[in-house]
C-alpha atoms as a PDB file:
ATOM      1  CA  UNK A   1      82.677  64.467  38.826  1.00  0.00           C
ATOM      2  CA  UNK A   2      80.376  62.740  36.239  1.00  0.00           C
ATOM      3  CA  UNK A   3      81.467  63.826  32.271  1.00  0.00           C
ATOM      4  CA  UNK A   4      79.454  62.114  30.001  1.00  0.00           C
ATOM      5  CA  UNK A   5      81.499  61.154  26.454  1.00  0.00           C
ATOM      6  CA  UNK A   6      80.404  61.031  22.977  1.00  0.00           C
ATOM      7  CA  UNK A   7      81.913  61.499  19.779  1.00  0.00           C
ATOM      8  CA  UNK A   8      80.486  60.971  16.313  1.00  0.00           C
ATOM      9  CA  UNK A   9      82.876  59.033  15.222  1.00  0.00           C
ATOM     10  CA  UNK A  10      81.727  56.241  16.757  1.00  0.00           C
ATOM     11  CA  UNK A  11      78.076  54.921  16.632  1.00  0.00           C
ATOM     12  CA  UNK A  12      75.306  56.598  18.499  1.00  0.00           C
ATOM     13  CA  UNK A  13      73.601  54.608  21.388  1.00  0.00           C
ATOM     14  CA  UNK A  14      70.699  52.739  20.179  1.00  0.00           C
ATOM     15  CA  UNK A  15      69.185  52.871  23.406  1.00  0.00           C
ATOM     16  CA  UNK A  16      69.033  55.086  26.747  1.00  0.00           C
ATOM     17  CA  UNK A  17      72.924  54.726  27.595  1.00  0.00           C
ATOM     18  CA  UNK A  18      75.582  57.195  27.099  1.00  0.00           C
ATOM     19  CA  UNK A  19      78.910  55.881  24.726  1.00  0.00           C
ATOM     20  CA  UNK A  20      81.069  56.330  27.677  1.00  0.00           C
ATOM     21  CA  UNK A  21      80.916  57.735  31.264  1.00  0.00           C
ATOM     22  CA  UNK A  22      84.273  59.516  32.440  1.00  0.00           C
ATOM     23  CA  UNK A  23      84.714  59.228  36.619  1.00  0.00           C
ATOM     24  CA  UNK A  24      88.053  60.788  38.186  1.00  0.00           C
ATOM     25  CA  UNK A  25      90.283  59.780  35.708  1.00  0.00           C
ATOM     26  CA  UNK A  26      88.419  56.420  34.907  1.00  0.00           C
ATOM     27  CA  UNK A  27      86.584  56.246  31.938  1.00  0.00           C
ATOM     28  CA  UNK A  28      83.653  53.258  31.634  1.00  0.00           C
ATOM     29  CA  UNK A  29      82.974  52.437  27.806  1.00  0.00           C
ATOM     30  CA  UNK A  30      79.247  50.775  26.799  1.00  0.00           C
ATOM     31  CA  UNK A  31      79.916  48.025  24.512  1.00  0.00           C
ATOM     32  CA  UNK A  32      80.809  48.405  21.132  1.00  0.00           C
ATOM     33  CA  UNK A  33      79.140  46.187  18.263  1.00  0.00           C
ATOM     34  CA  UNK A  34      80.014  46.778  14.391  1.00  0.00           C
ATOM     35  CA  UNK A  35      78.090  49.713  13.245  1.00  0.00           C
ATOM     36  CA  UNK A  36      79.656  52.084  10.535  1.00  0.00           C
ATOM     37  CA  UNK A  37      79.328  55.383  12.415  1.00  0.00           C
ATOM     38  CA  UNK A  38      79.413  57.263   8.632  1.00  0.00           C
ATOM     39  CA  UNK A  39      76.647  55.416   6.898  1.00  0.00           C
ATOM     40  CA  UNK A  40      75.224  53.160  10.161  1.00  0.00           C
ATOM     41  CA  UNK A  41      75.801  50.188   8.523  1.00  0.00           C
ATOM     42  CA  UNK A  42      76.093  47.006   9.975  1.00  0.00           C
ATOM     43  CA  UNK A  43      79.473  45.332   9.381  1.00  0.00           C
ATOM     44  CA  UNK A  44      78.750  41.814   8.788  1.00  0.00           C
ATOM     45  CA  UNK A  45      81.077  40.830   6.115  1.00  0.00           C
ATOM     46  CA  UNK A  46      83.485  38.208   8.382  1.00  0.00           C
ATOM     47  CA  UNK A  47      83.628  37.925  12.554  1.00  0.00           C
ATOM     48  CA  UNK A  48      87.490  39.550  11.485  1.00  0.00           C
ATOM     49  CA  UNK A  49      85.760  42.751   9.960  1.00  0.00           C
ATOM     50  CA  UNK A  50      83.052  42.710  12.861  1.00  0.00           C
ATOM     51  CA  UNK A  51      85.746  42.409  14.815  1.00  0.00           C
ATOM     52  CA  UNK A  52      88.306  45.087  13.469  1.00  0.00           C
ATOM     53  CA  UNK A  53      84.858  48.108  13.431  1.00  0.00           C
ATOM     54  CA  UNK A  54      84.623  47.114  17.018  1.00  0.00           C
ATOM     55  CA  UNK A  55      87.798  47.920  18.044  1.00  0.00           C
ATOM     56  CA  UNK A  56      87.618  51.094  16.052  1.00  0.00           C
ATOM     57  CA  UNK A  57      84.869  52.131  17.492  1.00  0.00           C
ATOM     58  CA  UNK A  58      86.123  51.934  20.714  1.00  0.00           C
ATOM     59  CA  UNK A  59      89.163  53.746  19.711  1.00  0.00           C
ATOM     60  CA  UNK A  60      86.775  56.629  18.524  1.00  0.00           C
ATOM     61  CA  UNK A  61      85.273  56.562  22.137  1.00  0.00           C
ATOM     62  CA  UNK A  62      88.615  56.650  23.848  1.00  0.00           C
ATOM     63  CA  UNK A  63      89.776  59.331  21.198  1.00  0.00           C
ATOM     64  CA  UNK A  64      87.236  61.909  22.854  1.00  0.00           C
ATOM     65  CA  UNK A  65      88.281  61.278  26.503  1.00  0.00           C
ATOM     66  CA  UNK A  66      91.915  61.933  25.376  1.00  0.00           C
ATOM     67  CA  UNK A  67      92.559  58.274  25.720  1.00  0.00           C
ATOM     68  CA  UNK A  68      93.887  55.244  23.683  1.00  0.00           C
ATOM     69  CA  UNK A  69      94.618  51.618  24.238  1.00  0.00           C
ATOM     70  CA  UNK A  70      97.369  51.724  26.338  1.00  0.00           C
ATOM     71  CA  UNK A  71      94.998  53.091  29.102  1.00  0.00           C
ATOM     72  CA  UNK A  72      92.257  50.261  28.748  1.00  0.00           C
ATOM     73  CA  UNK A  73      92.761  48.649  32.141  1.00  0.00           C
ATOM     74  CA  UNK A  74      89.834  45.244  31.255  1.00  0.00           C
ATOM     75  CA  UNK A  75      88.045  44.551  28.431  1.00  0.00           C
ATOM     76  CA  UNK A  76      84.733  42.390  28.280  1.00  0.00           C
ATOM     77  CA  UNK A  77      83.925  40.311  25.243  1.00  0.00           C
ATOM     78  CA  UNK A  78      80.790  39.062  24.514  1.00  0.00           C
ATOM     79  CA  UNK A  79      80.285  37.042  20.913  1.00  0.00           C
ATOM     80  CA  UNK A  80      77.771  35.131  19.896  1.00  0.00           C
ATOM     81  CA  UNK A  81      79.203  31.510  19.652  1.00  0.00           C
ATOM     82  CA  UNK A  82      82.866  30.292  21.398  1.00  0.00           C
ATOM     83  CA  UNK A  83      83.696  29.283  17.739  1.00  0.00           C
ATOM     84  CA  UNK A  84      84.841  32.946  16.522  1.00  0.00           C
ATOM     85  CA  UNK A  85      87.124  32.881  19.984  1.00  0.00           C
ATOM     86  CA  UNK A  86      90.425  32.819  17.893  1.00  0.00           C
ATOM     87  CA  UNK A  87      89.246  34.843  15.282  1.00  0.00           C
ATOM     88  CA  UNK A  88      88.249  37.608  17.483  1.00  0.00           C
ATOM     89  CA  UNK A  89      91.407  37.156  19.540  1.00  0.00           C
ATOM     90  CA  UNK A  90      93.630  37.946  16.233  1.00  0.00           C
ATOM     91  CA  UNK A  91      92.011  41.049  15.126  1.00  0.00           C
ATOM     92  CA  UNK A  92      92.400  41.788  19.258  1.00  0.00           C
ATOM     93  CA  UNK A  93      95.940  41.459  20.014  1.00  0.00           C
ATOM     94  CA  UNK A  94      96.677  43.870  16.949  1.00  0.00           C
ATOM     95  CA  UNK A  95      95.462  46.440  19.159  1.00  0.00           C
ATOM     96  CA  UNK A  96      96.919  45.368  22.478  1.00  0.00           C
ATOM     97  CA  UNK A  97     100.527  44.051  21.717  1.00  0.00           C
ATOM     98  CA  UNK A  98     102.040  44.311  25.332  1.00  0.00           C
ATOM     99  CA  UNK A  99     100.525  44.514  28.802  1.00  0.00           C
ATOM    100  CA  UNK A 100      97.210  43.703  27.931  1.00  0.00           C
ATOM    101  CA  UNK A 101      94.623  44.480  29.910  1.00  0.00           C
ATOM    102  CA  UNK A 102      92.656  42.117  32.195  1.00  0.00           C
ATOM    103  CA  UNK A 103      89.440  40.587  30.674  1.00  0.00           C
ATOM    104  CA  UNK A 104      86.836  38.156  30.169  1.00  0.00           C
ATOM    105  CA  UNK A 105      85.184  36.602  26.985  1.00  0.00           C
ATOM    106  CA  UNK A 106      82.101  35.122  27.107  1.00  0.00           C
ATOM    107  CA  UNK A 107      79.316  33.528  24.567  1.00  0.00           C
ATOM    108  CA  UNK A 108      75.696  34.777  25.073  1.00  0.00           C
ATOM    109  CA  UNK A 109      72.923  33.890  23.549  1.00  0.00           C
ATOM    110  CA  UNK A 110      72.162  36.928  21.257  1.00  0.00           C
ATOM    111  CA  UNK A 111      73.657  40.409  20.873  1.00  0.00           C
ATOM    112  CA  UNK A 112      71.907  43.780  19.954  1.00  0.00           C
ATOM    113  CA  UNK A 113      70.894  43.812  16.426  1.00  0.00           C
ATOM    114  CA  UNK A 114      71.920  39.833  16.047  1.00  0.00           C
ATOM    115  CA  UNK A 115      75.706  41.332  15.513  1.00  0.00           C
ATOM    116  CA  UNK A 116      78.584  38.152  16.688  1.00  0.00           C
ATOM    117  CA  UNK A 117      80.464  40.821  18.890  1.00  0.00           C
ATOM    118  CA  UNK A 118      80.424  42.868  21.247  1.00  0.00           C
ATOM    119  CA  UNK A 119      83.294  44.730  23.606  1.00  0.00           C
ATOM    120  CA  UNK A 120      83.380  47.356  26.608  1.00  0.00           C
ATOM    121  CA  UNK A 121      85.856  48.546  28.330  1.00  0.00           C
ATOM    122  CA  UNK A 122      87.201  50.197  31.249  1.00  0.00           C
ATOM    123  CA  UNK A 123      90.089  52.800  31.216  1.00  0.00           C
ATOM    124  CA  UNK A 124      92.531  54.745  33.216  1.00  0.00           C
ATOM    125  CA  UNK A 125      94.155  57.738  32.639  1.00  0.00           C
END
């Protein structure tokens, strides 16, 4: 069965896409750029910052399918230039410390609302 997931604590889809999509224990995550979800701000201060709202906003989404971290099973990282690669990788391992889950990272050519980051994820529960 099909449960669509959203939360307000994390930002609202700016197009037609739900935040998440839980399947039989599987729960598929749209990506995540660096929106504020209080004030909608864009959080363009430092690719660490960008970075770090990201990763909370995911956390928000896996929050409200009784989720965290630990269950992300592969994460895909898009960014906007191969130069923030170690940045983004610092603020990353902070929230996966062991058994990290498989992934790719990737530089594209633009992201939604010219943001330097963006992550989904897939997890298991």
């Amino acid at each position: 069965m099909k449960k669509i997931i959203n939360t307000n604590e994390a930002p609202a889809a700016i197009g037609p896409y739900s935040q998440a999509v839980l399947v039989n224990g599987t729960l598929y995550c749209s990506g995540q750029i660096a929106i504020d979800p209080l004030s909608g701000d864009l959080i363009l201060s430092s690719i660490e910052e960008e970075t770090e709202q990201v990763m909370k906003n995911i956390g928000a989404v896996l929050g409200a399918a009784n989720m965290g971290y630990e269950h992300v099973v592969k994460c895909s990282i898009f960014m906007s230039s191969m130069e923030h690669y170690d940045e983004i990788n610092e603020v990353y391992t902070r929230y996966f410390t062991s058994n990290p889950p498989a992934r790719e990272a990737v530089a594209v050519k633009a992201l939604p609302k010219n943001m330097n980051v963006e992550i989904s994820i897939i997890a298991f529960k």
